[in-house]
Protein backbone atom coordinates (compact mmCIF):
# COMPACT_ATOMS: atom_id res chain seq x y z
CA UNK A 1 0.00 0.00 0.00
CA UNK A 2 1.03 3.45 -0.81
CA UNK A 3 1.54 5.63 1.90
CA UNK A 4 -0.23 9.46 1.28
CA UNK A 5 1.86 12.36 2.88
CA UNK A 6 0.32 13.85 5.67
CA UNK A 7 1.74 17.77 5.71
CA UNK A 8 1.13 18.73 9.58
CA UNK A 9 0.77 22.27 10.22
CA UNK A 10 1.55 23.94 13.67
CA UNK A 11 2.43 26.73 15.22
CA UNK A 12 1.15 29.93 13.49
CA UNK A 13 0.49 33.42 13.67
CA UNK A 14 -1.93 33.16 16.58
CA UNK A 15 -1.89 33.94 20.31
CA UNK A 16 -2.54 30.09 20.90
CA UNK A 17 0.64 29.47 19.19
CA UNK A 18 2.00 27.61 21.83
CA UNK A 19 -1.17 25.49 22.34
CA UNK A 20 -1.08 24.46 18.30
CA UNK A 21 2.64 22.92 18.95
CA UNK A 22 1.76 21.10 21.82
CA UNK A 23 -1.68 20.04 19.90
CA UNK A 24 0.50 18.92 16.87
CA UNK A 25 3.01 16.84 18.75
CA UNK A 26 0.04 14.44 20.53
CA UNK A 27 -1.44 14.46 16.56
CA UNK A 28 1.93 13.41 15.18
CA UNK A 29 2.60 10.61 17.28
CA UNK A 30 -0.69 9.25 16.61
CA UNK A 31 -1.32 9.45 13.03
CA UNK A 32 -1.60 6.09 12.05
CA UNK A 33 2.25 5.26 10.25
CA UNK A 34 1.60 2.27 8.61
CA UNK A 35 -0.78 4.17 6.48
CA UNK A 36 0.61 8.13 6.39
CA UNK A 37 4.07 9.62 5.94
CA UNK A 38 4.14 12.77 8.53
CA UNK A 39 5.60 15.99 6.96
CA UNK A 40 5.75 18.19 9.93
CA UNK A 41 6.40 21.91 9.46
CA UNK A 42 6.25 24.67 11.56
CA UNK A 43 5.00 27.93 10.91
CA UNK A 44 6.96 30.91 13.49
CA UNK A 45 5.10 33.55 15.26
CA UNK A 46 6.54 35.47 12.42
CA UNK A 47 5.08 33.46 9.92
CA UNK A 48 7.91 31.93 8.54
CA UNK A 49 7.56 28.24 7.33
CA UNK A 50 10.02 25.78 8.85
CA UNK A 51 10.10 21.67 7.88
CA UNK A 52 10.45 19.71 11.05
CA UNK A 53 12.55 16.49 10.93
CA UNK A 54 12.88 15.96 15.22
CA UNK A 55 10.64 13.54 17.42
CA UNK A 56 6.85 14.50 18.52
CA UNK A 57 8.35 14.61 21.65
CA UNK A 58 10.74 17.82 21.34
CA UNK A 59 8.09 20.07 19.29
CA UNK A 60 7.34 21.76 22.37
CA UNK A 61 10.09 22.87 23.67
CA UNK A 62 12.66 22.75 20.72
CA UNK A 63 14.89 26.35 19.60
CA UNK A 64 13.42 26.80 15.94
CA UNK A 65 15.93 30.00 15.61
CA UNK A 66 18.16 26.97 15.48
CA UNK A 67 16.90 24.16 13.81
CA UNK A 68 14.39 23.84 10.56
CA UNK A 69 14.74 23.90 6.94
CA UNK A 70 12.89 26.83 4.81
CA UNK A 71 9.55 25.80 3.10
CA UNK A 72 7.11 27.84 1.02
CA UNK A 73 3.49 26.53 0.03
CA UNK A 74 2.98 27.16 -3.77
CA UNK A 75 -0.39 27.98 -4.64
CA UNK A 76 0.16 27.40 -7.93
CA UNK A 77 -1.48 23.59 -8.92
CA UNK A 78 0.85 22.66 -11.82
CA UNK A 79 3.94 22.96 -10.23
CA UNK A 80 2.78 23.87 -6.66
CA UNK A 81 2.77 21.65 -3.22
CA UNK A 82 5.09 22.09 -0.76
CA UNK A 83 8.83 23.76 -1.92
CA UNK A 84 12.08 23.16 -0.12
CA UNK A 85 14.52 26.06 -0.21
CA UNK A 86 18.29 24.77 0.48
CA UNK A 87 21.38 26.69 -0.66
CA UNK A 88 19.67 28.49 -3.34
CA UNK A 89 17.85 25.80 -4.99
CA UNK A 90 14.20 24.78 -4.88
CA UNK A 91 13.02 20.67 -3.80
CA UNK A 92 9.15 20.05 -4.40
CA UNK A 93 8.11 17.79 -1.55
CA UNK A 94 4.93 15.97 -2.67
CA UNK A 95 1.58 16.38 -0.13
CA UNK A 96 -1.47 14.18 -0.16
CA UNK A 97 -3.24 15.91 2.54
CA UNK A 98 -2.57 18.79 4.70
CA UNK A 99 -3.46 18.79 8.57
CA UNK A 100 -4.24 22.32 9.91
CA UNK A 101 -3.31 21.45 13.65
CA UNK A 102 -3.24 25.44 13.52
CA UNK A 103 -5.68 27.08 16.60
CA UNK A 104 -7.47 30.87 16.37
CA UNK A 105 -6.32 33.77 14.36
CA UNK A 106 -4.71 32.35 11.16
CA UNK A 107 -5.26 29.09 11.51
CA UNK A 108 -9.26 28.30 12.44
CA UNK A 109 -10.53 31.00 10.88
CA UNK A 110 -10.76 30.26 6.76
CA UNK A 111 -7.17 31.63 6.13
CA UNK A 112 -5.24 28.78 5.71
CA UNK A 113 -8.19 26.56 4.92
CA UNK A 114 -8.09 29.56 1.79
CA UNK A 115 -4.70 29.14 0.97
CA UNK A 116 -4.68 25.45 0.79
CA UNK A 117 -7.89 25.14 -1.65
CA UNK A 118 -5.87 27.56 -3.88
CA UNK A 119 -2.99 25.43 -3.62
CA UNK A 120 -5.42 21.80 -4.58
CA UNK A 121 -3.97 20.31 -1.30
CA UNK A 122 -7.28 18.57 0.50
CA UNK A 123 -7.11 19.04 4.32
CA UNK A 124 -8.60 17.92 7.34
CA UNK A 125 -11.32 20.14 8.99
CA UNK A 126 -14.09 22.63 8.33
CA UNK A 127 -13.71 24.79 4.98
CA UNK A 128 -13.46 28.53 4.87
CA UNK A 129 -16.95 29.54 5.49
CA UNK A 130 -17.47 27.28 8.45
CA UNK A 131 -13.77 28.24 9.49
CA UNK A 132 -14.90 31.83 9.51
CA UNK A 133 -18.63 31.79 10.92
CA UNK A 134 -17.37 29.68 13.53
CA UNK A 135 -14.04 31.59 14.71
CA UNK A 136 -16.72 34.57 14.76
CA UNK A 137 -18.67 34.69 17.90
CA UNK A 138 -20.97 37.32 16.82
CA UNK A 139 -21.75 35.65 13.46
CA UNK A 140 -21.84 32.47 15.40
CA UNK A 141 -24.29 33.68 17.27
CA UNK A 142 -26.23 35.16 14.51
CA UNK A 143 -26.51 31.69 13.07
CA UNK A 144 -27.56 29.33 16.16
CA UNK A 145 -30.54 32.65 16.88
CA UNK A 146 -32.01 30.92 13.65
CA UNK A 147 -31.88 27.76 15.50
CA UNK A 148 -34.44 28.61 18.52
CA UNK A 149 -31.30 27.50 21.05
CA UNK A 150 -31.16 29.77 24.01
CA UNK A 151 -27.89 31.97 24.37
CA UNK A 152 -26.54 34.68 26.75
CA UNK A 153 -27.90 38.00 26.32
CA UNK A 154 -25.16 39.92 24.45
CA UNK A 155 -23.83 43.10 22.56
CA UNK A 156 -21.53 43.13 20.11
CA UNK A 157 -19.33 46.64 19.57
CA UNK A 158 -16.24 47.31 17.00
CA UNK A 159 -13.17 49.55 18.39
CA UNK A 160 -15.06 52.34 16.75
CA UNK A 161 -17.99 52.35 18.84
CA UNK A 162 -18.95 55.44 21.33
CA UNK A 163 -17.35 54.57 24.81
CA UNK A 164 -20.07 56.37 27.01
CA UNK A 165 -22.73 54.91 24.51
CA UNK A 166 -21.52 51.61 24.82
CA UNK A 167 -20.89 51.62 28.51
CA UNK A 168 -24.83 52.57 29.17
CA UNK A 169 -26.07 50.35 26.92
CA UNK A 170 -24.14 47.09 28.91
CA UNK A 171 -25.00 48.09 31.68
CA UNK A 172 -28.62 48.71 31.00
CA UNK A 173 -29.35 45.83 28.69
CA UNK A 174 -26.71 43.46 29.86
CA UNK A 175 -25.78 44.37 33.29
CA UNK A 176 -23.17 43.03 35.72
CA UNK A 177 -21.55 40.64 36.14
CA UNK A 178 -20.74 40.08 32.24
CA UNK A 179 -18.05 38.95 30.59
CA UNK A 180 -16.09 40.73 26.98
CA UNK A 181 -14.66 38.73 24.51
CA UNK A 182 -12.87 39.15 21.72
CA UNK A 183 -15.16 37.94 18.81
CA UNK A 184 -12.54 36.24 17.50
CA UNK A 185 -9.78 34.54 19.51
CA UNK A 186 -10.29 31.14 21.47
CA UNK A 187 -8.44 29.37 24.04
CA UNK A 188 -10.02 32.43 26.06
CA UNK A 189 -7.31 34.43 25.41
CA UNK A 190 -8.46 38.13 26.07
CA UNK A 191 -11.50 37.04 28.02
CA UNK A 192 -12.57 39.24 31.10
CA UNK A 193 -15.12 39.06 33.47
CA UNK A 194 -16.47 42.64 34.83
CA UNK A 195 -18.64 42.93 37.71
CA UNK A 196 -18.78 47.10 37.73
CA UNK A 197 -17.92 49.97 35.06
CA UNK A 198 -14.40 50.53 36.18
CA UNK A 199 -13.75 46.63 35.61
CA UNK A 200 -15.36 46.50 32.87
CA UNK A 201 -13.87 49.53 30.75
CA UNK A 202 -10.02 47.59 31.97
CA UNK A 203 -11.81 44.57 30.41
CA UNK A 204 -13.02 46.82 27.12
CA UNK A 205 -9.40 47.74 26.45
CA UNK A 206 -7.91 44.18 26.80
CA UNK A 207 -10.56 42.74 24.49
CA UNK A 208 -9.77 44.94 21.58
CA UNK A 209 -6.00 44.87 22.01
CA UNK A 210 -7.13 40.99 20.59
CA UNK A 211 -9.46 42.04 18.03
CA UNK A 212 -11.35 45.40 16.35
CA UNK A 213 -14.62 43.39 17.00
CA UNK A 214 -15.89 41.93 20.81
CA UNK A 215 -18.84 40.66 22.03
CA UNK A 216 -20.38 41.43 25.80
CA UNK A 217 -22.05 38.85 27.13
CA UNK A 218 -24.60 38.60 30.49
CA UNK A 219 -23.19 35.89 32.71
CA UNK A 220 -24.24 32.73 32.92
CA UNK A 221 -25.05 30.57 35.77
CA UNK A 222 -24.76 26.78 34.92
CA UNK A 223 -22.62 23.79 34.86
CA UNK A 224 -19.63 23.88 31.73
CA UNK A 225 -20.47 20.73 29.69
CA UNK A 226 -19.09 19.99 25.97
CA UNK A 227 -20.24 17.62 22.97
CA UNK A 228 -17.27 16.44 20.79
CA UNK A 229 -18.89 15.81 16.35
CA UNK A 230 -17.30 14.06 14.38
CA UNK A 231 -18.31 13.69 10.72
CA UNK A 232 -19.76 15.13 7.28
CA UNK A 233 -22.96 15.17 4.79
CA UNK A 234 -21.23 11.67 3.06
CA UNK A 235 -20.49 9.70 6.03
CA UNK A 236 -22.44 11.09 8.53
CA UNK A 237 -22.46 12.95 11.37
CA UNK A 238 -21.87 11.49 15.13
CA UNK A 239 -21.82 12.96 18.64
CA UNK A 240 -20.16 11.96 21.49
CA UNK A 241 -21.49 11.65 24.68
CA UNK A 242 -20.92 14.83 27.34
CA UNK A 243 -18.24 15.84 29.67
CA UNK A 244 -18.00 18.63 32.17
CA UNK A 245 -14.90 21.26 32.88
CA UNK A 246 -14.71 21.82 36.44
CA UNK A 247 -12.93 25.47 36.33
CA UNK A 248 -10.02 25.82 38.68
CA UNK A 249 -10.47 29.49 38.89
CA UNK A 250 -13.75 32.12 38.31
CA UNK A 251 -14.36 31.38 35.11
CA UNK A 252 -12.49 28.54 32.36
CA UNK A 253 -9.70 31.19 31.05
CA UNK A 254 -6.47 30.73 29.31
CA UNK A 255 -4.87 29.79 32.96
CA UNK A 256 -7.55 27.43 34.11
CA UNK A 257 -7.33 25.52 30.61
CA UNK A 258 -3.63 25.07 29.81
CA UNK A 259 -1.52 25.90 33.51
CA UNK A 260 -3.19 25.18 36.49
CA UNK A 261 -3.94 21.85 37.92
CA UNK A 262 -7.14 22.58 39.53
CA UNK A 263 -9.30 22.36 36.85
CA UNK A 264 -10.79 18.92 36.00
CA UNK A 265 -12.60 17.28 33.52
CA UNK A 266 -15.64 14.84 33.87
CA UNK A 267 -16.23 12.51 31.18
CA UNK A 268 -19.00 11.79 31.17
CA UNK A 269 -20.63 14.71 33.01
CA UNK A 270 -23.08 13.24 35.81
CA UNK A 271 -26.19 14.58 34.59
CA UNK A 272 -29.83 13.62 33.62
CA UNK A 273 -30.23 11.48 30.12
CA UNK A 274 -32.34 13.89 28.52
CA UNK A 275 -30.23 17.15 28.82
CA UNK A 276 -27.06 14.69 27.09
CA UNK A 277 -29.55 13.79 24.51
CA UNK A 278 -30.47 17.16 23.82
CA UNK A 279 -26.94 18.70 23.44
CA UNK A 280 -26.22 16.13 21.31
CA UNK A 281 -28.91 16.94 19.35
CA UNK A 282 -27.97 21.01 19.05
CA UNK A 283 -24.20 20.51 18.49
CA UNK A 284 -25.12 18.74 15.26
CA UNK A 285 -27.56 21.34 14.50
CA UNK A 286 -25.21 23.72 14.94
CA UNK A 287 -22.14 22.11 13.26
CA UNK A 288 -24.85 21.44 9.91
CA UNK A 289 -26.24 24.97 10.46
CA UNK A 290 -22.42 26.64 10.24
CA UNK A 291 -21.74 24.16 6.89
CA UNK A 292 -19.14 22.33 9.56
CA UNK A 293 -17.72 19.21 8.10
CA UNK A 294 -14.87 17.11 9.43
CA UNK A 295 -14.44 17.67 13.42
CA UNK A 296 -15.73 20.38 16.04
CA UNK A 297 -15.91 21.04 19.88
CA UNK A 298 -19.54 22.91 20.92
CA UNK A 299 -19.51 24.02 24.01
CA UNK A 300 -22.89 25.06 26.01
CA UNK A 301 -23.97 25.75 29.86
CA UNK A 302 -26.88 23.96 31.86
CA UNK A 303 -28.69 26.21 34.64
CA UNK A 304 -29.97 22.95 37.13
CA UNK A 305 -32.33 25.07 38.53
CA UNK A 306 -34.14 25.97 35.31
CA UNK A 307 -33.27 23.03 33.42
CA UNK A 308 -31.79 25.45 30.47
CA UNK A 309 -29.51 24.18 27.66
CA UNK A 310 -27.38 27.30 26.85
CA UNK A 311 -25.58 27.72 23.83
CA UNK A 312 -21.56 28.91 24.78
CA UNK A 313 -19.01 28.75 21.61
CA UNK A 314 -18.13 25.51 18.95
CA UNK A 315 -14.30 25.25 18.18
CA UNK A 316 -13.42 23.99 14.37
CA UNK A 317 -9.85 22.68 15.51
CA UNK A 318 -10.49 21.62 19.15
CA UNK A 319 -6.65 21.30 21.24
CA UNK A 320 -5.12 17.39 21.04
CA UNK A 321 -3.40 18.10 24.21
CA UNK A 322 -2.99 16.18 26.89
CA UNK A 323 -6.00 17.64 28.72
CA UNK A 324 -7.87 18.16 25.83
CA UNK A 325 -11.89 16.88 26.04
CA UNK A 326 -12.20 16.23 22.33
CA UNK A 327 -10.15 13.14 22.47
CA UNK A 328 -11.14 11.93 25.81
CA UNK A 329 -15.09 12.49 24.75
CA UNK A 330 -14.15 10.30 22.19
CA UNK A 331 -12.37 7.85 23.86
CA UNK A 332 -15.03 7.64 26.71
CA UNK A 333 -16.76 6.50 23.90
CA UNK A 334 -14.52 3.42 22.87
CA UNK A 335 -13.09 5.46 19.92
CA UNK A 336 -9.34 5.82 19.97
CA UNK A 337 -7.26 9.19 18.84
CA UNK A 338 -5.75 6.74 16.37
CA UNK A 339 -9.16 6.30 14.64
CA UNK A 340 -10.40 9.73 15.14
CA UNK A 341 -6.79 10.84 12.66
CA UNK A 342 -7.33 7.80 10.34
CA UNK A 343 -11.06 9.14 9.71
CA UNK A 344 -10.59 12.71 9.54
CA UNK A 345 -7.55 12.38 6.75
CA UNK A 346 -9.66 9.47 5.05
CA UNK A 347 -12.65 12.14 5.01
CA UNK A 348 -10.41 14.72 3.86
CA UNK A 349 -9.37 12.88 0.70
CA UNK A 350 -12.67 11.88 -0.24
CA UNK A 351 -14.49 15.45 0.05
CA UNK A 352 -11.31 16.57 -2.70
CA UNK A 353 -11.65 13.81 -5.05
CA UNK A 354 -15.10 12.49 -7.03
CA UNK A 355 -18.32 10.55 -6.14
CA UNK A 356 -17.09 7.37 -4.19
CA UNK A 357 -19.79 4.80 -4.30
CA UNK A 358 -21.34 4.22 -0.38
CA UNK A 359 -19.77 1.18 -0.01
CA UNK A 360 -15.95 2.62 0.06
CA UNK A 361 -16.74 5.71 1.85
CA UNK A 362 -14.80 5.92 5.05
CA UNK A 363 -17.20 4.63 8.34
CA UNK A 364 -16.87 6.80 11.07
CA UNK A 365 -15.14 4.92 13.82
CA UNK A 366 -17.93 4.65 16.13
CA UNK A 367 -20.22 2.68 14.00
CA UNK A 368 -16.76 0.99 12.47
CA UNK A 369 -17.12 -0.58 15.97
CA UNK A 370 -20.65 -1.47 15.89
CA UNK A 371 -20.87 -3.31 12.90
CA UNK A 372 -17.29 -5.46 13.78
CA UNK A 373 -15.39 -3.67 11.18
């Protein structure tokens, strides 16, 4: 059997640039090798492109000002693909497939998924609309309203909005405690929670230094629980069962997720039948409804006391860390990390090539294990 060669993209010009190497590294060492050749190459906070030759196990921490060979994608399809500058001359390295293990600005938000469909290299993920809707919380938002799925009450203001205008209107139609978010960063990287004006205009400022666009949002009361999808229109869609985050600190930001050893994860959440069935059932309304294809995160609060399903964020390239709850929804489910890569490249390649007839579609893995396959 041929092997296809897997181009592995990390890094990036993002603030979670540091989460996307340590997400690439558990994706490297667990892409299936008897079936892909790995290409890894890393892309600086500069935005240079660097090929990557070490062990998973050193991406992390490894001095890239000292190591890594110059690469430029070509997004021209004749004579395009990946191009290996040494000494002068140009190498074209052949690439079946490209994985965007790439997280936030740059990365899950239509650019590269952009410049690789100019370049005819298939990848693995949602395209550039569903990229972009999704990175978006105020378009996201916009789209599951059409849905009928209860959300936070929230404003949405651009770094040209009237300060004292703005400032009245949160506090009379959102009011305190709220929290301000960049509209588009994840990772909750330039998330703030403001419980009076003076907090809340310290809050303003951070948000925007992220992104000309934010979105204010009434706080919510509830338990944290996420739905990991899996899938497409061809093969199907599939759900996993729920888990809950158990914040170490106020609220689930950047230092709860990735540095302190507080927070926890539940998987699967301890909670009634029928509210798991029913986010279920909205994260793959809302992964159709954004055009989402491939793999997503959607994340969404429960209020015990009203029995409310409330929507939060989805996330097109959920983390492969360690701590990550996309993999360990999955594999709560009996589906491996190894299976979840296998499907998402083998869904990759068939949404870039021609019909396939049904019966050599790729299965997703969790019915792969219900019918013995």
């Amino acid at each position: 059997m041929n092997k296809k060669n897997v181009m592995v993209l990390f890094g990036g010009v993002s603030t979670e640039h540091d989460i996307s190497k340590i997400s690439a590294a558990s994706v490297i060492a667990n892409i299936p090798e008897e079936k892909y050749n790995v290409i890894p190459v890393y892309i600086t906070k500069e935005g240079r492109w660097l090929l990557y030759d070490g062990s998973a196990d050193n991406i992390k921490n490894i001095r890239w000002d000292k190591l890594g060979t110059q690469a430029i994608l070509s997004a021209d399809r004749e004579n395009g693909g990946l191009l290996r500058l040494v000494g002068g001359k140009v190498k074209s390295i052949p690439v079946d497939i490209a994985f965007p293990v790439l997280h936030g600005k740059n990365g899950e938000d239509g650019s590269i998924q952009g410049l690789l469909e100019m370049s005819g290299i298939p990848y693995v993920g949602c395209g550039v609309l569903a990229s972009a809707i999704a990175i978006d919380k105020a378009f996201t938002k916009s789209v599951v309203s059409r849905l009928g799925i209860k959300q936070a009450a929230h404003l949405v203001f651009t770094d040209d909005m009237e300060t004292d205008e703005a400032l009245k209107n949160i506090r009379y139609k959102i009011g305190y405690p709220c929290f301000v978010k960049p509209a588009r960063a994840g990772s909750s990287v330039g998330i703030n929670r403001a419980e009076n004006k003076k907090s809340l205009c310290q809050a303003l400022v951070t948000a925007f230094l992220h992104d000309r666009k934010i979105v204010v949002e009434k706080e919510v009361k509830g338990r944290e629980l996420e739905c990991a999808v899996l899938g497409d229109k061809i093969s199907g869609f599939e759900a996993t069962s729920v888990g809950e985050i158990l914040s170490g600190a106020a609220f689930y930001d950047y230092d709860a997720k990735y540095r302190s050893n507080k927070s926890k994860q539940v998987v699967p959440a301890e909670i009634p039948d029928e509210v798991s069935e029913k986010i279920r059932e909205y994260s793959l309304q809302i992964f159709e409804a954004i055009d989402g294809f491939g793999l997503a995160r959607v994340d969404f609060f429960w209020d015990e006391d009203t029995g409310k399903i409330i929507f939060n964020e989805i996330n097109t390239m959920p983390g492969f860390t360690q701590i990550s709850m996309y993999a360990k929804l999955w594999e709560n489910d009996g589906v491996s990390i190894e299976d979840i890569l296998d499907f998402l490249i083998e869904e990759a390649l068939l949404r870039s090539g021609d019909y396939v007839p049904a019966e050599k579609r790729p299965l997703l893995p969790v019915r792969r294990q219900d019918s013995g396959q």
